[in-house]
N, C-alpha and C. Protein backbone atom coordinates (compact mmCIF):
# COMPACT_ATOMS: atom_id res chain seq x y z
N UNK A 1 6.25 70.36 -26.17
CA UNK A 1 6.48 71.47 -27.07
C UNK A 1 5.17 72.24 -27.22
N UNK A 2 5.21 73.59 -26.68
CA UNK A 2 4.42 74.46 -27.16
C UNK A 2 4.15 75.52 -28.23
N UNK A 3 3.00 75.36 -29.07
CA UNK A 3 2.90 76.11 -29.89
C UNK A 3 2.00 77.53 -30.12
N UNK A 4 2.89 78.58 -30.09
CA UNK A 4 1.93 79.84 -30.18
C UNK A 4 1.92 80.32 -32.09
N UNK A 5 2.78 80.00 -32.41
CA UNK A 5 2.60 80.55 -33.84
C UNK A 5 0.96 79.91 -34.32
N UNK A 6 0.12 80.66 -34.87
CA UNK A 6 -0.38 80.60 -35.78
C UNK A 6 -0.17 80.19 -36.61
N UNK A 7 0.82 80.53 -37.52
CA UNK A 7 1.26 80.02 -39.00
C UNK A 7 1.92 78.59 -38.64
N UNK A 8 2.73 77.83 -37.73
CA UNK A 8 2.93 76.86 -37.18
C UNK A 8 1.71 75.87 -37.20
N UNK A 9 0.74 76.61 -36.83
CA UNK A 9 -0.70 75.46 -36.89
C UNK A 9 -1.51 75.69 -38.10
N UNK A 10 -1.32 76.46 -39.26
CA UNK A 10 -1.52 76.59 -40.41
C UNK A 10 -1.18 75.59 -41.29
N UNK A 11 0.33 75.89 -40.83
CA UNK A 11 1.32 75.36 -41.74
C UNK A 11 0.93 73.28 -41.93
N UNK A 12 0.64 73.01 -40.32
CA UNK A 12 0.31 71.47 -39.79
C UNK A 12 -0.70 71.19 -40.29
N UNK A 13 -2.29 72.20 -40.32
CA UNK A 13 -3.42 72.01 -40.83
C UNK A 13 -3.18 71.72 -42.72
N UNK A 14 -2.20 72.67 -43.23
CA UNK A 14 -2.50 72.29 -44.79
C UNK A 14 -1.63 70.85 -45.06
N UNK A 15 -0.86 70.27 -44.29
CA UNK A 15 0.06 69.22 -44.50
C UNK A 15 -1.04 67.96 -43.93
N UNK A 16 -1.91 67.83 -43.36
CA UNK A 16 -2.84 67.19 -42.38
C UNK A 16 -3.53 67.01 -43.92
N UNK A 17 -4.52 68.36 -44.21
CA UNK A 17 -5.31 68.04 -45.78
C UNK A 17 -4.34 67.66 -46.64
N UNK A 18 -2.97 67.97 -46.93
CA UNK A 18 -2.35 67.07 -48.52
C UNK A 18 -2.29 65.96 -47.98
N UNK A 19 -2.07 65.54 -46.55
CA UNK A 19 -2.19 64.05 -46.43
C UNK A 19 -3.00 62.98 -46.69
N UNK A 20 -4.18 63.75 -46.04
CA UNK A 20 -5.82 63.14 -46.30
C UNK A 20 -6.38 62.95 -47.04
N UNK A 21 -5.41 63.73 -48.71
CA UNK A 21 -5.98 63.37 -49.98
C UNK A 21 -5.01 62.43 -50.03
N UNK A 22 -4.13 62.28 -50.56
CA UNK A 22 -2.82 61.52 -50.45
C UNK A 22 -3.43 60.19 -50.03
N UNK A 23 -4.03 59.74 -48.80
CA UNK A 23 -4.79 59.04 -47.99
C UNK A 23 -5.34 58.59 -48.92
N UNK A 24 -6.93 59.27 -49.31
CA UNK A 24 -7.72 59.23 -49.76
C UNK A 24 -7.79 58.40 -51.44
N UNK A 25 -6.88 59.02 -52.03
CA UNK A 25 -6.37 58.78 -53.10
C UNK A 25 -5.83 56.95 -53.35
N UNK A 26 -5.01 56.88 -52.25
CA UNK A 26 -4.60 55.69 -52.18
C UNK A 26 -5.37 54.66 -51.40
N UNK A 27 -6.82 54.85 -50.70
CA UNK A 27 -7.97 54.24 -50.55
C UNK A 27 -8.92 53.61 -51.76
N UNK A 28 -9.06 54.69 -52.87
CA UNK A 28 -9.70 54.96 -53.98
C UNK A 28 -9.29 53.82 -54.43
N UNK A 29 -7.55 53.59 -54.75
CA UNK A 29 -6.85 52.77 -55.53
C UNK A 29 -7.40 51.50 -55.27
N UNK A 30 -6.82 51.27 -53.58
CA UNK A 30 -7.07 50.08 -53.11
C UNK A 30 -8.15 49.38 -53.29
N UNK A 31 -9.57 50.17 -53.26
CA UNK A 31 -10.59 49.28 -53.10
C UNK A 31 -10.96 48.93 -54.62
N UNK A 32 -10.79 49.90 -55.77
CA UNK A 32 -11.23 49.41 -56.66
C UNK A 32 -10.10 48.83 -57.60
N UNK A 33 -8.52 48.83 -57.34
CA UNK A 33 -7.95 48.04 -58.20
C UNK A 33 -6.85 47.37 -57.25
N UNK A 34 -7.06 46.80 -56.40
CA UNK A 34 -5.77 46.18 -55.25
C UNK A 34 -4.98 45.20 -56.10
N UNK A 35 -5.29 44.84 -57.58
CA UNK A 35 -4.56 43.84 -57.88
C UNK A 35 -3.38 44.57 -58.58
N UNK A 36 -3.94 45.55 -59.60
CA UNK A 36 -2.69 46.39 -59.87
C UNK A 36 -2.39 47.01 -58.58
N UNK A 37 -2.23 48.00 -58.03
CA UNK A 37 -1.61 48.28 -56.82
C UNK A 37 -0.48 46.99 -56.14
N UNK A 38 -1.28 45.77 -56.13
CA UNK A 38 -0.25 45.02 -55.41
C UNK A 38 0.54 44.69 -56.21
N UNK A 39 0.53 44.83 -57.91
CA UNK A 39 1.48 44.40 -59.47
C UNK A 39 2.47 45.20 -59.07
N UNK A 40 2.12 46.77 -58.72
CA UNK A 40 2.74 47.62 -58.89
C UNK A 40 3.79 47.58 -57.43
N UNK A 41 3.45 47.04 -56.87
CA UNK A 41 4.53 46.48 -55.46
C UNK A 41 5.38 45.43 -55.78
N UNK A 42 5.14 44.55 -57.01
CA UNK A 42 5.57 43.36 -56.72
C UNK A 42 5.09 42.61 -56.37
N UNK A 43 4.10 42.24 -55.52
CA UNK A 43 4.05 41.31 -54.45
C UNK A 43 3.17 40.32 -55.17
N UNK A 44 2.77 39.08 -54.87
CA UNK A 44 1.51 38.25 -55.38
C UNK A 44 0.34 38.98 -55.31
N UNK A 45 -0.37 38.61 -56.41
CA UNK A 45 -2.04 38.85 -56.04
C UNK A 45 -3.25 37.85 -55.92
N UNK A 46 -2.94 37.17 -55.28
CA UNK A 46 -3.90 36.51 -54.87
C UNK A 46 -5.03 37.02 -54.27
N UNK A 47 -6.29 36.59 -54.31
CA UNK A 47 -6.95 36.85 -54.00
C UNK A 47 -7.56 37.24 -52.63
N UNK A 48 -6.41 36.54 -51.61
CA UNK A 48 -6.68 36.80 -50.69
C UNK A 48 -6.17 38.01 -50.15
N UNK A 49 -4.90 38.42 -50.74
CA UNK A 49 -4.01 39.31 -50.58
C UNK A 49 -5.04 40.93 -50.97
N UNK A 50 -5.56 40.52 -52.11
CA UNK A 50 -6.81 41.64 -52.63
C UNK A 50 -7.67 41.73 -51.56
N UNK A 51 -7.96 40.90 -51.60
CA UNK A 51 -9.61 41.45 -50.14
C UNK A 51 -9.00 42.29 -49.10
N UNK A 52 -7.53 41.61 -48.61
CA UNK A 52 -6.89 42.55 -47.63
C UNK A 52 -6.69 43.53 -48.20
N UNK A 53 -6.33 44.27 -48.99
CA UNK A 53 -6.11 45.54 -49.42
C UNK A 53 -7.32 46.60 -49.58
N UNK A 54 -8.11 45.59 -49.66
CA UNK A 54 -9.43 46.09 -49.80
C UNK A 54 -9.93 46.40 -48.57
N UNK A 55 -9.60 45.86 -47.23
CA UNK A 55 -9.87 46.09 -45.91
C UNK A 55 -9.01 47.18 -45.48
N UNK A 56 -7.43 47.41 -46.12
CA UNK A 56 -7.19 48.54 -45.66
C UNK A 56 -7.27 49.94 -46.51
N UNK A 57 -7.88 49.75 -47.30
CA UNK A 57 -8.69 50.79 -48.19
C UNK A 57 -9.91 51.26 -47.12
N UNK A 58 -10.14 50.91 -46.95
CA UNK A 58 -11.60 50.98 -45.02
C UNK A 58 -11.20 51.67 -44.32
N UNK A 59 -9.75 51.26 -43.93
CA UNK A 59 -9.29 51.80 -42.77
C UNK A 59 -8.90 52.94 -43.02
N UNK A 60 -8.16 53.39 -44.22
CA UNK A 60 -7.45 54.15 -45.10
C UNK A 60 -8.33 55.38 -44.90
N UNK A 61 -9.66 55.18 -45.56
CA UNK A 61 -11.40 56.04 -45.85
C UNK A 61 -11.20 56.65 -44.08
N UNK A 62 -11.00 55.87 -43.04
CA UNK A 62 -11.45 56.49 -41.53
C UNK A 62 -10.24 57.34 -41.50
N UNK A 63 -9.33 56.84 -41.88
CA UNK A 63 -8.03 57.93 -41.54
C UNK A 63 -7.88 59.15 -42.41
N UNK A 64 -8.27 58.98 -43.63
CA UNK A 64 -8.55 60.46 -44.52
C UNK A 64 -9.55 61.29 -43.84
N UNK A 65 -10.97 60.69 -43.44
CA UNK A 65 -11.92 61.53 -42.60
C UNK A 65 -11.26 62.16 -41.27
N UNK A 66 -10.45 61.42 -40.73
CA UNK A 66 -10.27 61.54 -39.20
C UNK A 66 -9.34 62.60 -39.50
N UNK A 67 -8.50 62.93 -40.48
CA UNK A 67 -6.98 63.80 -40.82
C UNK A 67 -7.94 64.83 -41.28
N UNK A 68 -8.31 64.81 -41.69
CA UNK A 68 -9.34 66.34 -42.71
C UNK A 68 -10.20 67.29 -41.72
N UNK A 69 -10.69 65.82 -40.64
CA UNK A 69 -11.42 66.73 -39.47
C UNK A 69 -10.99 67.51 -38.64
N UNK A 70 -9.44 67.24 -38.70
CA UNK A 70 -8.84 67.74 -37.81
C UNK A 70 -8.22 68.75 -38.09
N UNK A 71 -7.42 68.45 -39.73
CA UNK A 71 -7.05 69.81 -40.27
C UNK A 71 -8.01 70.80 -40.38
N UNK A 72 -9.19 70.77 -41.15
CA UNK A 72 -10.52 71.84 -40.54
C UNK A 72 -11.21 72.06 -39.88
N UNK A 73 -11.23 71.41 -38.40
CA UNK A 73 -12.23 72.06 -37.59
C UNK A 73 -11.48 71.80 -36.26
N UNK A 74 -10.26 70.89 -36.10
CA UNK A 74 -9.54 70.97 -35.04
C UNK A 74 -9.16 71.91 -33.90
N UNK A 75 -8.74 71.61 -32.66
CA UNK A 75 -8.24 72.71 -31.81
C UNK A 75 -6.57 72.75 -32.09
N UNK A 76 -5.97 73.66 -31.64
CA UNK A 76 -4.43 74.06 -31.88
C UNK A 76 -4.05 72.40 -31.10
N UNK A 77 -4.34 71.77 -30.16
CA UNK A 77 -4.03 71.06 -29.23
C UNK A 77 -4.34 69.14 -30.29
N UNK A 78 -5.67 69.34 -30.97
CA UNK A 78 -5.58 68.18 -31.86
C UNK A 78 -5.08 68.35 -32.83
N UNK A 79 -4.91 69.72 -33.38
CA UNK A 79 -3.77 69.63 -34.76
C UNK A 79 -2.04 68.73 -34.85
N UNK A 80 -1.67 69.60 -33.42
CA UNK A 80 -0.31 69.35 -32.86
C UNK A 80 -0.54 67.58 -32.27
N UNK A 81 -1.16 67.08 -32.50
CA UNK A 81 -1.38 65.41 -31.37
C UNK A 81 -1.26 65.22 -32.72
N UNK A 82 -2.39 65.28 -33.97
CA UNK A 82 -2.09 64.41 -34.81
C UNK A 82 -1.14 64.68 -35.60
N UNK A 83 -0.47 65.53 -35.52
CA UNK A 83 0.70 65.74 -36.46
C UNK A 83 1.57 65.01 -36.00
N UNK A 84 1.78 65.12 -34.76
CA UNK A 84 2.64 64.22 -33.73
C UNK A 84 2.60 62.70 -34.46
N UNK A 85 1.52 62.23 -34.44
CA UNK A 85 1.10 61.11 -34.50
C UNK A 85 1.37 60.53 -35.81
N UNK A 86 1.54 61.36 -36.86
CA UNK A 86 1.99 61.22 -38.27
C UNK A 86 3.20 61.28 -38.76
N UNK A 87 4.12 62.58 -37.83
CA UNK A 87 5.39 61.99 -37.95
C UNK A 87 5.93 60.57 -38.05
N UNK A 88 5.37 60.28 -36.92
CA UNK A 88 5.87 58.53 -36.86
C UNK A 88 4.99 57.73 -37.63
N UNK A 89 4.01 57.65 -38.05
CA UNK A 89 3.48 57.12 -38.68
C UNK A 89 3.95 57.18 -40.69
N UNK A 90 3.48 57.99 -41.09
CA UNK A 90 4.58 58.62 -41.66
C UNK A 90 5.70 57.69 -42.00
N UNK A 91 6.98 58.21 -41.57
CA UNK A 91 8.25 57.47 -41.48
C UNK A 91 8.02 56.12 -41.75
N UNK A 92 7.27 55.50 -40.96
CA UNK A 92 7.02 53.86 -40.26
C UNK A 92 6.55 53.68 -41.74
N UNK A 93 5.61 53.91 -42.39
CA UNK A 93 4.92 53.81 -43.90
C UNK A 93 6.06 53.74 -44.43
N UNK A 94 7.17 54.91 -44.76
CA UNK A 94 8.19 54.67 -45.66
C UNK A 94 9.16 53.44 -45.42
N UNK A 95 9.42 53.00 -44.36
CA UNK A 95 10.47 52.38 -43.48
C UNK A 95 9.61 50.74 -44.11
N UNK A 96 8.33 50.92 -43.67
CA UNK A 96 7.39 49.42 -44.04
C UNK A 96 7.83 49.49 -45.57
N UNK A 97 7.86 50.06 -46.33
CA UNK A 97 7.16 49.98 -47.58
C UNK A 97 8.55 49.65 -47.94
N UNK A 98 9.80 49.90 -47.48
CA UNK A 98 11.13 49.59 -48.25
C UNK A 98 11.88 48.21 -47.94
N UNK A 99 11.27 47.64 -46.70
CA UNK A 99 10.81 46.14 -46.16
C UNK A 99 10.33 45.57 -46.61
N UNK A 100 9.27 46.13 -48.02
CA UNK A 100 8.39 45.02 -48.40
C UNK A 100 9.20 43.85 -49.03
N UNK A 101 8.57 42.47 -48.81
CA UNK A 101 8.91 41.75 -49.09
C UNK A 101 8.90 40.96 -51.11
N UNK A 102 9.44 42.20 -51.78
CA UNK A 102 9.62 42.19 -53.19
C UNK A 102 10.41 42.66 -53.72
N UNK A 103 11.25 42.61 -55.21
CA UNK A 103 12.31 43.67 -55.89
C UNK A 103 11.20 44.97 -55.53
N UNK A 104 11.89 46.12 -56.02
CA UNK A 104 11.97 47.45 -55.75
C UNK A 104 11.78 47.28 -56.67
N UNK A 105 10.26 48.74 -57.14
CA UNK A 105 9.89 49.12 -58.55
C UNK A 105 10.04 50.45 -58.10
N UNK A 106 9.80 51.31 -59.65
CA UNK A 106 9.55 52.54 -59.39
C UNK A 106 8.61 53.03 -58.47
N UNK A 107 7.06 52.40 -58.21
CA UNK A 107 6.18 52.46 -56.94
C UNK A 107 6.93 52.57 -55.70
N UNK A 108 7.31 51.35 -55.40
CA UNK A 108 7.92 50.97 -54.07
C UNK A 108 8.24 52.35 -53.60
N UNK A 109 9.56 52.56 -54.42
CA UNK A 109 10.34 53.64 -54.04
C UNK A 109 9.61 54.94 -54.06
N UNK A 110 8.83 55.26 -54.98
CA UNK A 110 8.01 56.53 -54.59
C UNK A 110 7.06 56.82 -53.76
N UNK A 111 6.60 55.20 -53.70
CA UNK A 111 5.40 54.93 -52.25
C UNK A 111 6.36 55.41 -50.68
N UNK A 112 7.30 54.67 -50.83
CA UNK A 112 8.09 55.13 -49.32
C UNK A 112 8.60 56.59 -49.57
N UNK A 113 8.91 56.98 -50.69
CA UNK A 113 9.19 58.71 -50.21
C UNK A 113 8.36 59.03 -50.15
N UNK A 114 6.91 58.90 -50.70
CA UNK A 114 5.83 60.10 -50.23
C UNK A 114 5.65 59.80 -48.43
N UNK A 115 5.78 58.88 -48.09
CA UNK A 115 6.36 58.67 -46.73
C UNK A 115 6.33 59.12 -46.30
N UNK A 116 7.63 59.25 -46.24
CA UNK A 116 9.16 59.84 -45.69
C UNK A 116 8.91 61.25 -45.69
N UNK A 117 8.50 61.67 -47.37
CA UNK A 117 8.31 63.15 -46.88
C UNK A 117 7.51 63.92 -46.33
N UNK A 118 6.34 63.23 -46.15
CA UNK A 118 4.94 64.05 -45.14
C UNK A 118 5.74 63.76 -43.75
N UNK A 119 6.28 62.64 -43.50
CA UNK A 119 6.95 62.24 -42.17
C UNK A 119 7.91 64.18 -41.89
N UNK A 120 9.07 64.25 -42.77
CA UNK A 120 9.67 65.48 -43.05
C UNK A 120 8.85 66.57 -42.86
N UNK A 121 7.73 66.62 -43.52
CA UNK A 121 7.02 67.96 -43.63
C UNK A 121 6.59 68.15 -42.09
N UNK A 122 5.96 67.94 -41.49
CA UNK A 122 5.34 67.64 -40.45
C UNK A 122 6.03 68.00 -39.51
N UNK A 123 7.83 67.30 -39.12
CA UNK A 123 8.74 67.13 -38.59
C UNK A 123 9.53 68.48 -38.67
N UNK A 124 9.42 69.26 -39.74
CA UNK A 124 10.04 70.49 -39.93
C UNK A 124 9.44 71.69 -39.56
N UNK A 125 7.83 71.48 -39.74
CA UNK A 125 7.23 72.87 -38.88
C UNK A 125 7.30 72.35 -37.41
N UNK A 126 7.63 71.42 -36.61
CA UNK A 126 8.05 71.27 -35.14
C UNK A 126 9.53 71.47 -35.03
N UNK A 127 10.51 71.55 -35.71
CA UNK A 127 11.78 71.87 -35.45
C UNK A 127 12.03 73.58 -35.52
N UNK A 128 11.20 74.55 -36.67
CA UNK A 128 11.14 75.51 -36.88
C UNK A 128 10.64 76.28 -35.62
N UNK A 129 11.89 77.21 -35.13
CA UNK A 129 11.25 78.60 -34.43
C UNK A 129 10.76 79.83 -34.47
């Protein structure tokens, strides 16, 4: 799929930055409170379970940088790859997160639609002609 619109790679660049805060935001969480965060899932908090969260709070930090770089200083060609790349990713987040292995809280469920819907957003300026 080729893209000549402008506003098409606009549109990908400002969804790329709400992601990267979005990202970012939920890095913030992780590293400095993974135990609520994981309360707020349900899940145990053990301690070991915390440090991991805390490792993907790390990973989280490279992927907000890596999404932001791309939404502002990207070529039309890395905008469209990583958007690509977030669709599914994206989705897969919402799809993981409704798998998790706990009752369903209000989190859960709003953790997998914010998902779902950057998955959507993303997915709709590539369907749009």
């Amino acid at each position: 799929m080729s893209f000549t619109s402008a506003l098409a790679i606009r549109r990908l660049r400002t969804i790329l930055k709400l992601g990267s805060t979005v990202f970012g935001l939920s890095a913030i969480f992780l590293l400095v409170d993974p135990k609520t965060f994981l309360e707020l899932l349900n899940l145990e908090t053990t301690e070991a379970l915390q440090w991991s969260m805390r490792m993907i709070a790390i990973t989280l930090i490279a992927l907000t940088g890596n999404m932001l770089s791309v939404a502002r200083f990207g070529s039309e060609t890395s905008v469209i790859f990583s958007a690509r790349v977030m669709v599914i990713s994206a989705a897969a987040l919402g799809a993981l997160t409704l798998l998790i292995p706990a009752e369903f809280g209000w989190f859960t469920i709003a953790y997998a639609a914010i998902g779902f819907l950057f998955s959507l957003a993303y997915l709709s300026v590539f369907l749009r002609k």
